[in-house]
Structure formats: C-alpha cells, structure tokens
PDB file of N, CA and C in Angstrom:
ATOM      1  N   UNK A   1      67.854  95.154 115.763  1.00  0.00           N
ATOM      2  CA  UNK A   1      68.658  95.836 114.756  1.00  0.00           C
ATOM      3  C   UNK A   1      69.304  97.083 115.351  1.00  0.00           C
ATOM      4  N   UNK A   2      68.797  97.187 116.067  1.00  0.00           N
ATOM      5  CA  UNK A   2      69.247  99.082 116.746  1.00  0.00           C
ATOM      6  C   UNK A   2      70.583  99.204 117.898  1.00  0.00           C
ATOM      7  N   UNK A   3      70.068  97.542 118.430  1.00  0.00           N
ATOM      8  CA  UNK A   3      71.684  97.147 119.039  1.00  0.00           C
ATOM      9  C   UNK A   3      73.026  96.876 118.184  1.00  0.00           C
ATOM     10  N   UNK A   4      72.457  96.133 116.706  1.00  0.00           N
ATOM     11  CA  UNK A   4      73.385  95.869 115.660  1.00  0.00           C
ATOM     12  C   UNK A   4      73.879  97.382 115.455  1.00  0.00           C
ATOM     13  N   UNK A   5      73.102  98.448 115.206  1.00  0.00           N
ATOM     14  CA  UNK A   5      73.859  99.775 114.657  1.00  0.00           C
ATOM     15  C   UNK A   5      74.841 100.824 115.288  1.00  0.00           C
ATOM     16  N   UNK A   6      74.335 100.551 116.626  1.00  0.00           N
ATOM     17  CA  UNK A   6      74.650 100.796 117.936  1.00  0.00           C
ATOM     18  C   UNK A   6      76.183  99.996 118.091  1.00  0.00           C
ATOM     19  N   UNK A   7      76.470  98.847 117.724  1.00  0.00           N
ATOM     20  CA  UNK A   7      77.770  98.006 117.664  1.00  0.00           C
ATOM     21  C   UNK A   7      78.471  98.439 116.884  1.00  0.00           C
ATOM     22  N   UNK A   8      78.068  99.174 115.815  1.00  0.00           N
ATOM     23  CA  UNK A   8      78.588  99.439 114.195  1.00  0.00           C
ATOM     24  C   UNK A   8      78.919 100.551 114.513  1.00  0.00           C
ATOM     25  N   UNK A   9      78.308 101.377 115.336  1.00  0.00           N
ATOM     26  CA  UNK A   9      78.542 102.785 115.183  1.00  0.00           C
ATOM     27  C   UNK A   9      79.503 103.186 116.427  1.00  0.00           C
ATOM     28  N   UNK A  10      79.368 102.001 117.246  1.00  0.00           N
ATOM     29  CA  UNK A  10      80.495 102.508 118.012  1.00  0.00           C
ATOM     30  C   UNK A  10      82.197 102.032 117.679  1.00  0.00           C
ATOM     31  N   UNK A  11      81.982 101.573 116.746  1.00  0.00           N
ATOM     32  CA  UNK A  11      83.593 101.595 116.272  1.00  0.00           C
ATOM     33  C   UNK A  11      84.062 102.664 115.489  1.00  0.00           C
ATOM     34  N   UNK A  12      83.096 103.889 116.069  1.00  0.00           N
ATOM     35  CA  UNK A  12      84.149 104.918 115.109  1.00  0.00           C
ATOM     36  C   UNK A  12      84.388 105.574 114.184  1.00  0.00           C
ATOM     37  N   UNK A  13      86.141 105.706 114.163  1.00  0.00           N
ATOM     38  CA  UNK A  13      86.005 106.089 112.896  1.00  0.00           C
ATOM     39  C   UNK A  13      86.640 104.549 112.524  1.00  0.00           C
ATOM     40  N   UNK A  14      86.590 103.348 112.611  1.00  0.00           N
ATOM     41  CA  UNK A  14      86.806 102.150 112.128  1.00  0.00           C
ATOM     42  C   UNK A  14      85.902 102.430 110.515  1.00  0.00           C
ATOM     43  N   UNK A  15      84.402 102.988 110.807  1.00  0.00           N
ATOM     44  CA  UNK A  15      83.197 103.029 109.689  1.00  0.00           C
ATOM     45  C   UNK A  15      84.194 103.758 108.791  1.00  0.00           C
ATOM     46  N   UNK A  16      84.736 104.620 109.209  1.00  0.00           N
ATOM     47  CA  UNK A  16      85.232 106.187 108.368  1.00  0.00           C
ATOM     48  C   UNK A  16      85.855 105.654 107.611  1.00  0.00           C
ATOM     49  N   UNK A  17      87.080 104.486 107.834  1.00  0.00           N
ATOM     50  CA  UNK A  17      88.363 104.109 107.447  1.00  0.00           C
ATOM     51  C   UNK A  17      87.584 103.054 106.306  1.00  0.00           C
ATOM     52  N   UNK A  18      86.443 101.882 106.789  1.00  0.00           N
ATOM     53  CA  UNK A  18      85.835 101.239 106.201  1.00  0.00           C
ATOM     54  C   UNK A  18      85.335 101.422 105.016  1.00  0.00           C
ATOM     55  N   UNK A  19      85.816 101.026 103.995  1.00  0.00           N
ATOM     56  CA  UNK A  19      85.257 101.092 102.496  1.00  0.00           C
ATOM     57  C   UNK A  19      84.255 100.078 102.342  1.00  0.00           C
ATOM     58  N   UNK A  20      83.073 100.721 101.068  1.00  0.00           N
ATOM     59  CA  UNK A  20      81.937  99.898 101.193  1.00  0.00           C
ATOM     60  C   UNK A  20      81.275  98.894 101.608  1.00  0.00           C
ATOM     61  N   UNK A  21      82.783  98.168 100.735  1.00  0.00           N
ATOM     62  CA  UNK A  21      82.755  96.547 100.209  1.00  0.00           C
ATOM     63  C   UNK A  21      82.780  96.528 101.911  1.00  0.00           C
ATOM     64  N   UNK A  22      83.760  96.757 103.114  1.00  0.00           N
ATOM     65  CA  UNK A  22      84.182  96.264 104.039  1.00  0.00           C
ATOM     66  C   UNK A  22      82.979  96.290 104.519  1.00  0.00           C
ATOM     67  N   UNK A  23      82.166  97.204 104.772  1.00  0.00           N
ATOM     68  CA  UNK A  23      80.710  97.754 105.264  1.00  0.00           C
ATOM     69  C   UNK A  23      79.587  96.362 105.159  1.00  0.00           C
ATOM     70  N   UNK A  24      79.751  96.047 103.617  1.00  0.00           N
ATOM     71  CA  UNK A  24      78.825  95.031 103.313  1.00  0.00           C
ATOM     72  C   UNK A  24      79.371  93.568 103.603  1.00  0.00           C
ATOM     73  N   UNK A  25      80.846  93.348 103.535  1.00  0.00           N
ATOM     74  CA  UNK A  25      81.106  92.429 104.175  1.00  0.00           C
ATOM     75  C   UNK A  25      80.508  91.928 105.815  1.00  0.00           C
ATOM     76  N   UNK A  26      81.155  92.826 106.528  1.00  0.00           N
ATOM     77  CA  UNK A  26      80.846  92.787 107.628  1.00  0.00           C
ATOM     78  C   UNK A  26      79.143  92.485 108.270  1.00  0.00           C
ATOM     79  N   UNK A  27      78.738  93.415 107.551  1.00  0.00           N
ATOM     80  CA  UNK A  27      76.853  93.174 107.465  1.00  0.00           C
ATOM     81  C   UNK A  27      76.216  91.751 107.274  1.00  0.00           C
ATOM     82  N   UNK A  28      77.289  91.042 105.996  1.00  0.00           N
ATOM     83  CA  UNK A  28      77.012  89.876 105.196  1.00  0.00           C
ATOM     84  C   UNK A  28      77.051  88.867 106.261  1.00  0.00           C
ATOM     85  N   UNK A  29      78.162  89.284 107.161  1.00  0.00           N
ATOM     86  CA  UNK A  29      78.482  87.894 108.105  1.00  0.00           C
ATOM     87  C   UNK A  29      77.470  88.031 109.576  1.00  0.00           C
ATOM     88  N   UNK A  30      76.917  89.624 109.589  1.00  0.00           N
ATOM     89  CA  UNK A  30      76.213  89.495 110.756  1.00  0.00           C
ATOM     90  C   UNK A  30      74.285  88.572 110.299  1.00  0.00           C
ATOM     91  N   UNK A  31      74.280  88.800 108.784  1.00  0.00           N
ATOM     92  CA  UNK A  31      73.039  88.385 108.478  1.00  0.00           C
ATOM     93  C   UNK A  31      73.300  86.654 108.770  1.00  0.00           C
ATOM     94  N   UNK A  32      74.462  86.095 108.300  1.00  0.00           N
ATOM     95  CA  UNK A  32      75.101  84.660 108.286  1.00  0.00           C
ATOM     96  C   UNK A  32      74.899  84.062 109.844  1.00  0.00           C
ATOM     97  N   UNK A  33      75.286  84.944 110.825  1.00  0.00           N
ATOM     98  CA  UNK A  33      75.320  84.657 112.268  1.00  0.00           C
ATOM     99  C   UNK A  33      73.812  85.049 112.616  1.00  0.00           C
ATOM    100  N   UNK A  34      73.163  85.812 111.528  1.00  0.00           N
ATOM    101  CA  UNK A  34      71.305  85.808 112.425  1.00  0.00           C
ATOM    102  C   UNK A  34      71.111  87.291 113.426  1.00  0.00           C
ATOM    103  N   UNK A  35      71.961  87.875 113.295  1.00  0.00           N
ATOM    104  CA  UNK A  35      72.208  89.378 113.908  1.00  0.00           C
ATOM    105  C   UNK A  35      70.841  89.984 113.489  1.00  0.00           C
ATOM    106  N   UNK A  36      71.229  90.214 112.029  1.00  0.00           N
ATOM    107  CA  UNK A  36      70.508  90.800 111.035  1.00  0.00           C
ATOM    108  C   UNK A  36      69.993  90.017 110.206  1.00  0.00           C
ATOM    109  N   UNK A  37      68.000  90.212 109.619  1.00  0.00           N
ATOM    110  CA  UNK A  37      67.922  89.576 108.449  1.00  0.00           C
ATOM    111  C   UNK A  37      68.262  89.833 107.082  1.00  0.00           C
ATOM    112  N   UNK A  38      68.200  89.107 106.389  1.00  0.00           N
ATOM    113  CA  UNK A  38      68.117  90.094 104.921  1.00  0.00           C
ATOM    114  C   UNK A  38      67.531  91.063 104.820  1.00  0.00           C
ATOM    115  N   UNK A  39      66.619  91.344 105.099  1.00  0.00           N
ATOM    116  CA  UNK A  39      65.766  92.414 104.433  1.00  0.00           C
ATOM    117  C   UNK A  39      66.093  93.686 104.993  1.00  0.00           C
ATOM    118  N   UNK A  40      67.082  93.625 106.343  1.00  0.00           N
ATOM    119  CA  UNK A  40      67.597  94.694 106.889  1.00  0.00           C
ATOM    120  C   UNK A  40      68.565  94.755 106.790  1.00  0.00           C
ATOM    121  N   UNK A  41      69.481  94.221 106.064  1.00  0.00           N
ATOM    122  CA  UNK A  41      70.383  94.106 105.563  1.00  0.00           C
ATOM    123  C   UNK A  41      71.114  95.167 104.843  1.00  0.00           C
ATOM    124  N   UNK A  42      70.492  95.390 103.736  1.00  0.00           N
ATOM    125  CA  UNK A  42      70.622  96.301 102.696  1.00  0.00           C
ATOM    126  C   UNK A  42      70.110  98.024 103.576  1.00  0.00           C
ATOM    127  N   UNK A  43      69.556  97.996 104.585  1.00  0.00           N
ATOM    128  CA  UNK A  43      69.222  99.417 105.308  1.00  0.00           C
ATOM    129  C   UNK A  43      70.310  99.068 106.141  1.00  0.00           C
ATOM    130  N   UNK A  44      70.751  98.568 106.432  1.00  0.00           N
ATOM    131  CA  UNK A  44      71.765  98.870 107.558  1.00  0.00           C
ATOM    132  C   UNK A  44      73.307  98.779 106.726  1.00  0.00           C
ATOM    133  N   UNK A  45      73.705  98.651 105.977  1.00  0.00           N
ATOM    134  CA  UNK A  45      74.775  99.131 104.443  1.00  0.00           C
ATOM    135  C   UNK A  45      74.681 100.347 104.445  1.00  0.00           C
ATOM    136  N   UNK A  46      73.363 100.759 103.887  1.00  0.00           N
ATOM    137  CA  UNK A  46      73.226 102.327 104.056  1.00  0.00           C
ATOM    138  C   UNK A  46      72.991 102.901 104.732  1.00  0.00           C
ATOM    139  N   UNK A  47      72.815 102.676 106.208  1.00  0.00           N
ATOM    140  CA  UNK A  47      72.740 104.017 107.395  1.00  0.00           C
ATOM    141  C   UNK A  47      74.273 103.715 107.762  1.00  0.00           C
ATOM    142  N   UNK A  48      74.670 102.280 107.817  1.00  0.00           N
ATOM    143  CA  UNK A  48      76.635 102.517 108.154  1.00  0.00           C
ATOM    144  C   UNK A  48      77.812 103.626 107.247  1.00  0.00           C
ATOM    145  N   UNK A  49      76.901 103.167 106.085  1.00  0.00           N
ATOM    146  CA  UNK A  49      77.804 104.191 105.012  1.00  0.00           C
ATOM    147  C   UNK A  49      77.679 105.424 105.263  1.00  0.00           C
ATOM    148  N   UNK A  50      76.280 105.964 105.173  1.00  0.00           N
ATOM    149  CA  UNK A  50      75.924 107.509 105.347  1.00  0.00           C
ATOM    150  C   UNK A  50      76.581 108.345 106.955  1.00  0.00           C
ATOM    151  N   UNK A  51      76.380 107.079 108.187  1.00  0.00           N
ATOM    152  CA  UNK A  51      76.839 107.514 109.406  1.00  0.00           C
ATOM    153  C   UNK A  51      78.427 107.757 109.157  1.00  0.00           C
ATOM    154  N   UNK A  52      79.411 106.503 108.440  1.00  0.00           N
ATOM    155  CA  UNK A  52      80.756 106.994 107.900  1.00  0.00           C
ATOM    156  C   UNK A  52      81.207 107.769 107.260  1.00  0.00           C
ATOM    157  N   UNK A  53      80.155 108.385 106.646  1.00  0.00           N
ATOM    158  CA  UNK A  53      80.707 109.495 105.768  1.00  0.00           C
ATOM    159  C   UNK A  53      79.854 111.273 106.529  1.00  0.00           C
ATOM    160  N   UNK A  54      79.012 110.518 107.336  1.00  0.00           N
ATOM    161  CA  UNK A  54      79.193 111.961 108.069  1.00  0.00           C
ATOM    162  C   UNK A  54      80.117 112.212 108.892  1.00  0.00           C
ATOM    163  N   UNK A  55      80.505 111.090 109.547  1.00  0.00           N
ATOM    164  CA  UNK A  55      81.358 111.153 110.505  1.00  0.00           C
ATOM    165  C   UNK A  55      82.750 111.245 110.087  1.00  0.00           C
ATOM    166  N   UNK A  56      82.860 111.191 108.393  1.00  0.00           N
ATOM    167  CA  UNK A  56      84.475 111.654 107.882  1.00  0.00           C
ATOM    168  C   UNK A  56      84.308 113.109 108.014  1.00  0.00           C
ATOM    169  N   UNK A  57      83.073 113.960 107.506  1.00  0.00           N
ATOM    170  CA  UNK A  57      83.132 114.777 107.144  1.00  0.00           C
ATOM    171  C   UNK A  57      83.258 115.687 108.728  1.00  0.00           C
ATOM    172  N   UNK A  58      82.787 115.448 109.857  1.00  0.00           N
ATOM    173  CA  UNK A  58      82.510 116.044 110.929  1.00  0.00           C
ATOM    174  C   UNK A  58      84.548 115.967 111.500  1.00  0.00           C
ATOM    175  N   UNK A  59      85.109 114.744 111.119  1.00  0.00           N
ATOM    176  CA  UNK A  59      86.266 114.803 111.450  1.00  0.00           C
ATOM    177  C   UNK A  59      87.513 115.404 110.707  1.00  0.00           C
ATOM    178  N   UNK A  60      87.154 115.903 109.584  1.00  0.00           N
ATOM    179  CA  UNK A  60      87.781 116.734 108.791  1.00  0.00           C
ATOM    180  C   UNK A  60      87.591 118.041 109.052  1.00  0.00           C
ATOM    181  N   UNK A  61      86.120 118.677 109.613  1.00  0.00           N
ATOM    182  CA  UNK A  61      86.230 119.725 109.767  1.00  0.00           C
ATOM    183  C   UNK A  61      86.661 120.118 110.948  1.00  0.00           C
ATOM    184  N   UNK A  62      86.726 118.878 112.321  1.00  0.00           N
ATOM    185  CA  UNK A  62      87.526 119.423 113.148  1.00  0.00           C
ATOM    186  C   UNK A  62      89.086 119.613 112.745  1.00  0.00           C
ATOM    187  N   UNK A  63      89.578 118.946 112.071  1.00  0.00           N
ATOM    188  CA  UNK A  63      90.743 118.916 111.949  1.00  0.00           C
ATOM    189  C   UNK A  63      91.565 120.404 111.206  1.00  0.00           C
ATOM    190  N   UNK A  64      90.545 120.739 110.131  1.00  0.00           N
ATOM    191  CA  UNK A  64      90.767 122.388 109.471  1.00  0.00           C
ATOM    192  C   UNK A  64      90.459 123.003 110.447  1.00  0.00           C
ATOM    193  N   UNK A  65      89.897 123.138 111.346  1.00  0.00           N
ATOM    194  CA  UNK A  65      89.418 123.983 112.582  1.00  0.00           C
ATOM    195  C   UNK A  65      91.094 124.065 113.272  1.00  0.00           C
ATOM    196  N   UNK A  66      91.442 123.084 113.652  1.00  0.00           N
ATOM    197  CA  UNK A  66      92.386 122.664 114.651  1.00  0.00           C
ATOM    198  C   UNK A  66      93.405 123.481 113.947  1.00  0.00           C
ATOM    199  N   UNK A  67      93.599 122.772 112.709  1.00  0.00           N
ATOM    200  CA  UNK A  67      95.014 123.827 111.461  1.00  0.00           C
ATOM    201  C   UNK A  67      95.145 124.744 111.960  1.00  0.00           C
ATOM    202  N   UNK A  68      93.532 125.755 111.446  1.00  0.00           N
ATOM    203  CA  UNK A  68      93.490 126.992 111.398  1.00  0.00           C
ATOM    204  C   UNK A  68      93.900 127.723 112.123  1.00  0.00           C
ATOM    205  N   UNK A  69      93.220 127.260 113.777  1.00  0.00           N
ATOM    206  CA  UNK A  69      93.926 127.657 114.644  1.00  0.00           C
ATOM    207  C   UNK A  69      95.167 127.654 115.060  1.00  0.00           C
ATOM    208  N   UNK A  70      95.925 126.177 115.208  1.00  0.00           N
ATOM    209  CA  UNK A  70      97.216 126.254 114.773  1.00  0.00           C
ATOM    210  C   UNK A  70      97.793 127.378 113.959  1.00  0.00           C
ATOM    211  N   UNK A  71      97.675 127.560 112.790  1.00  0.00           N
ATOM    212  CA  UNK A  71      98.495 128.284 112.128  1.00  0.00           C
ATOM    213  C   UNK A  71      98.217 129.725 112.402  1.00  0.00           C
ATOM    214  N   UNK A  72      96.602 130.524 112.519  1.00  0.00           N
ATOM    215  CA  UNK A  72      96.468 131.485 113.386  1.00  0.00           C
ATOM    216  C   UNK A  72      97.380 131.349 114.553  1.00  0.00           C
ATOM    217  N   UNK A  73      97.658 130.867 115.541  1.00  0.00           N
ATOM    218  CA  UNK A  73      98.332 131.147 116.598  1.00  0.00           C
ATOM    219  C   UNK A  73     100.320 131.559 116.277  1.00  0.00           C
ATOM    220  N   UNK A  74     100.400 130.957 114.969  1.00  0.00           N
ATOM    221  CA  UNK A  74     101.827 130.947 114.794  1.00  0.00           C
ATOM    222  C   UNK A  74     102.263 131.758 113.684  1.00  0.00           C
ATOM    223  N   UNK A  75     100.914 132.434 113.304  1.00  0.00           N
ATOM    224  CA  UNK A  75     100.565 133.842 112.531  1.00  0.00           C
ATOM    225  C   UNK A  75     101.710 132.841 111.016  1.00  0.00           C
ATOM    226  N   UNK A  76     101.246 132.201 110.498  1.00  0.00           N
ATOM    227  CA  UNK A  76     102.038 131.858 109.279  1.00  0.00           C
ATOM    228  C   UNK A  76     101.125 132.624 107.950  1.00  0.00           C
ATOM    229  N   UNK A  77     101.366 132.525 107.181  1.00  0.00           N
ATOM    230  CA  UNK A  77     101.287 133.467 105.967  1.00  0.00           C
ATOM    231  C   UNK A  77      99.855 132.127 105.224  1.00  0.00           C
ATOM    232  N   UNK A  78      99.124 132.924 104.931  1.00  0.00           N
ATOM    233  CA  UNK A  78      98.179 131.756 104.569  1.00  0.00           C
ATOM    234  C   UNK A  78      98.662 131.779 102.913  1.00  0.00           C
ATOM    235  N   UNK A  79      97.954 131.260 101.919  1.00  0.00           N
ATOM    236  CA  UNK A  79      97.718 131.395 100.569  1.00  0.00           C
ATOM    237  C   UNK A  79      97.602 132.802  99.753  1.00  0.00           C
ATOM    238  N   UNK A  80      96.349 133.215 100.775  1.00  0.00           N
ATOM    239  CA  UNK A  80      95.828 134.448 100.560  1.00  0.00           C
ATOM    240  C   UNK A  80      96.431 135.348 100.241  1.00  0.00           C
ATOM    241  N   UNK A  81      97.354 135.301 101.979  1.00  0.00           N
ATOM    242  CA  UNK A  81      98.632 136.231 102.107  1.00  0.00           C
ATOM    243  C   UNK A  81      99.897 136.769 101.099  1.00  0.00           C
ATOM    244  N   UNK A  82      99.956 135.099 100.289  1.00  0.00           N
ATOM    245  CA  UNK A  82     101.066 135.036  99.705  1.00  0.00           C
ATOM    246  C   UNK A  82     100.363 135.607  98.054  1.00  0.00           C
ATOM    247  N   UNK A  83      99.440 135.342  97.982  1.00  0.00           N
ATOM    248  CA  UNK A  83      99.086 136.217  96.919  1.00  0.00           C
ATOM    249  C   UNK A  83      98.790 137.162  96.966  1.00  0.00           C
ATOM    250  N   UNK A  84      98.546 137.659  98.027  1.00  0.00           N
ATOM    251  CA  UNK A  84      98.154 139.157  97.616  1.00  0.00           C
ATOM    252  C   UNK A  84      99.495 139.904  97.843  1.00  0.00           C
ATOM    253  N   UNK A  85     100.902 139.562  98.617  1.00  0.00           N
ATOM    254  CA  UNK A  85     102.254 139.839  98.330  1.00  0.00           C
ATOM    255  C   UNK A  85     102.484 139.887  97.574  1.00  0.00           C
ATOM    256  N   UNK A  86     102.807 138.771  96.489  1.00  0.00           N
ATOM    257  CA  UNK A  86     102.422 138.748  94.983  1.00  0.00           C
ATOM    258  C   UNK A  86     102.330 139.698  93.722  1.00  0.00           C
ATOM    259  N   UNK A  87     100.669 140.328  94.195  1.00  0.00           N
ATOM    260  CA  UNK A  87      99.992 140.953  93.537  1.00  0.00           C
ATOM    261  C   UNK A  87     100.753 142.445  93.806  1.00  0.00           C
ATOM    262  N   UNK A  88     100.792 142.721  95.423  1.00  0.00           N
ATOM    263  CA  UNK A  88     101.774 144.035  95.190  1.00  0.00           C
ATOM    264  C   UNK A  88     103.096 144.311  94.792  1.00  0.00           C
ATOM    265  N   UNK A  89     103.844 142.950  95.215  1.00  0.00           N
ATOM    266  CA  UNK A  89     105.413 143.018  94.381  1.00  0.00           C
ATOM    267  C   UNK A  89     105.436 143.735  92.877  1.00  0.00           C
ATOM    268  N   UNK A  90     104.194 142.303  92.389  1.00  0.00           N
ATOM    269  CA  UNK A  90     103.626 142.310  90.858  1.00  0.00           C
ATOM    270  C   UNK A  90     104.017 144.099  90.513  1.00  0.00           C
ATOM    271  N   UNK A  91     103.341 144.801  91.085  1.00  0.00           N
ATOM    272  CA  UNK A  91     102.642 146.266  90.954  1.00  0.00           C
ATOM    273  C   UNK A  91     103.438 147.191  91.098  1.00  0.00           C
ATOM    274  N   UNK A  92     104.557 146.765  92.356  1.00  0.00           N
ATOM    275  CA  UNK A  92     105.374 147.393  92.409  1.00  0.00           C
ATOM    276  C   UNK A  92     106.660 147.291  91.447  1.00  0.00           C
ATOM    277  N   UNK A  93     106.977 146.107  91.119  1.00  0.00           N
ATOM    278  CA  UNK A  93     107.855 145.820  89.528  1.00  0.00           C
ATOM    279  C   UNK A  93     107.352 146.977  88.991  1.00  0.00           C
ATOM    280  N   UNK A  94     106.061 146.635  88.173  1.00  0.00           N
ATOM    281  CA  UNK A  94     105.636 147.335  87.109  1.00  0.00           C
ATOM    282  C   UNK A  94     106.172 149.208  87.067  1.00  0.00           C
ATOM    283  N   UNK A  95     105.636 149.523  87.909  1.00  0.00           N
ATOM    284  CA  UNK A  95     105.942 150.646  88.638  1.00  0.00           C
ATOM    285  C   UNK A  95     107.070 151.056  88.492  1.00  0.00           C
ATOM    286  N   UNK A  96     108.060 150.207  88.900  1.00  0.00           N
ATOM    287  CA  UNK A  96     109.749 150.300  88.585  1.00  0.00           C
ATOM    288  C   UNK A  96     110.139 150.339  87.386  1.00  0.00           C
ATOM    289  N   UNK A  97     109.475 149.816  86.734  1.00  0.00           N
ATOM    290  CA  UNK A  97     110.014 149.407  85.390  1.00  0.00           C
ATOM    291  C   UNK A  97     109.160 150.186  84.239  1.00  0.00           C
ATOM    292  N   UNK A  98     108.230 151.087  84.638  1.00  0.00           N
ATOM    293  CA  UNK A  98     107.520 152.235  83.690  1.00  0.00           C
ATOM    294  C   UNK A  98     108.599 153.674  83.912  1.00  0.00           C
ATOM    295  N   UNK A  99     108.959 153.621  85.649  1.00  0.00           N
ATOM    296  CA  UNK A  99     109.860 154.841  85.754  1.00  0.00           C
ATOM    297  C   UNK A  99     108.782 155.621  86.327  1.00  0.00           C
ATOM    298  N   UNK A 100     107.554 155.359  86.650  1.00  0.00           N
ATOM    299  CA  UNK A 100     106.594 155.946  88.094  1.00  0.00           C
ATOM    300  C   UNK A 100     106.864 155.835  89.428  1.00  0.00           C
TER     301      UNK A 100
END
C-alpha cells in the first residue's frame, strides 16, 4: 500500500486539481486491478484527499508569498494603502467643507 501512496502522491498537484469523486475513482480501479484491497481502500481516499488539500493549501501560500513579494518589489499600493488614502482625503474634505 505505501508504494500505492507513494504513486498517488507523486503526481502532484494532479491530487490538488483532483476532485473527490476523481480520487475515489481512481482508487476504485486500483482495488479492481488488486493494487489495493478493499479494506484499504477507503484509508487511502482519505490520506489522498487530506495529502491534496494540504498540498493546495502549501501551494497557495507559496503563491501569496510570491504576490507579495512581487508587489512589495514594485511598491504598488496595497488595499490597506488605498484605504487609509481614503480615510485622509475623507478628513481632509470634511475639514474643507467645515472652513477649519
């Protein structure tokens, strides 16, 4: 079984892209070919799923990493930025328009 997960897990993010059903498909046909029995069946569904969805999550956060930096390097105006511009325009209107 550990070679079966080992096969599974080296495709990737193939798992990542893989929706459940595909997960259990795939499993279904290795139990059919004698890979896997039944009874490991249903554990190896769920360590593919859980390994795909860590491994979405580990590739998303490189990817906000990567942004971040990106956009740090090209100094762009985050969200933040733009609200708190915003907030002083906001202030400064007001200001204008009391006659302070």
């Amino acid at each position: 079984m550990k070679e079966t997960i080992e096969k599974a897990i080296s495709l990737g993010l193939g798992i990542v892209i893989a929706g459940k059903e595909q997960i259990e498909k795939t499993v279904e046909e290795l139990v059919k070919k004698g890979e896997v029995n039944r009874t490991e069946s249903k554990a190896l569904v769920e360590e593919l799923i859980k390994k795909g969805e860590d491994t979405r999550q580990h590739v998303e956060a490189m990817a906000r990493e990567r942004v971040n930096a990106i956009l740090g390097e090209k100094r762009l105006a985050t969200r933040e930025d733009i609200a708190r511009i915003e907030q002083r325009l906001d202030a400064l209107e007001r200001k204008d328009h009391t006659g302070n």
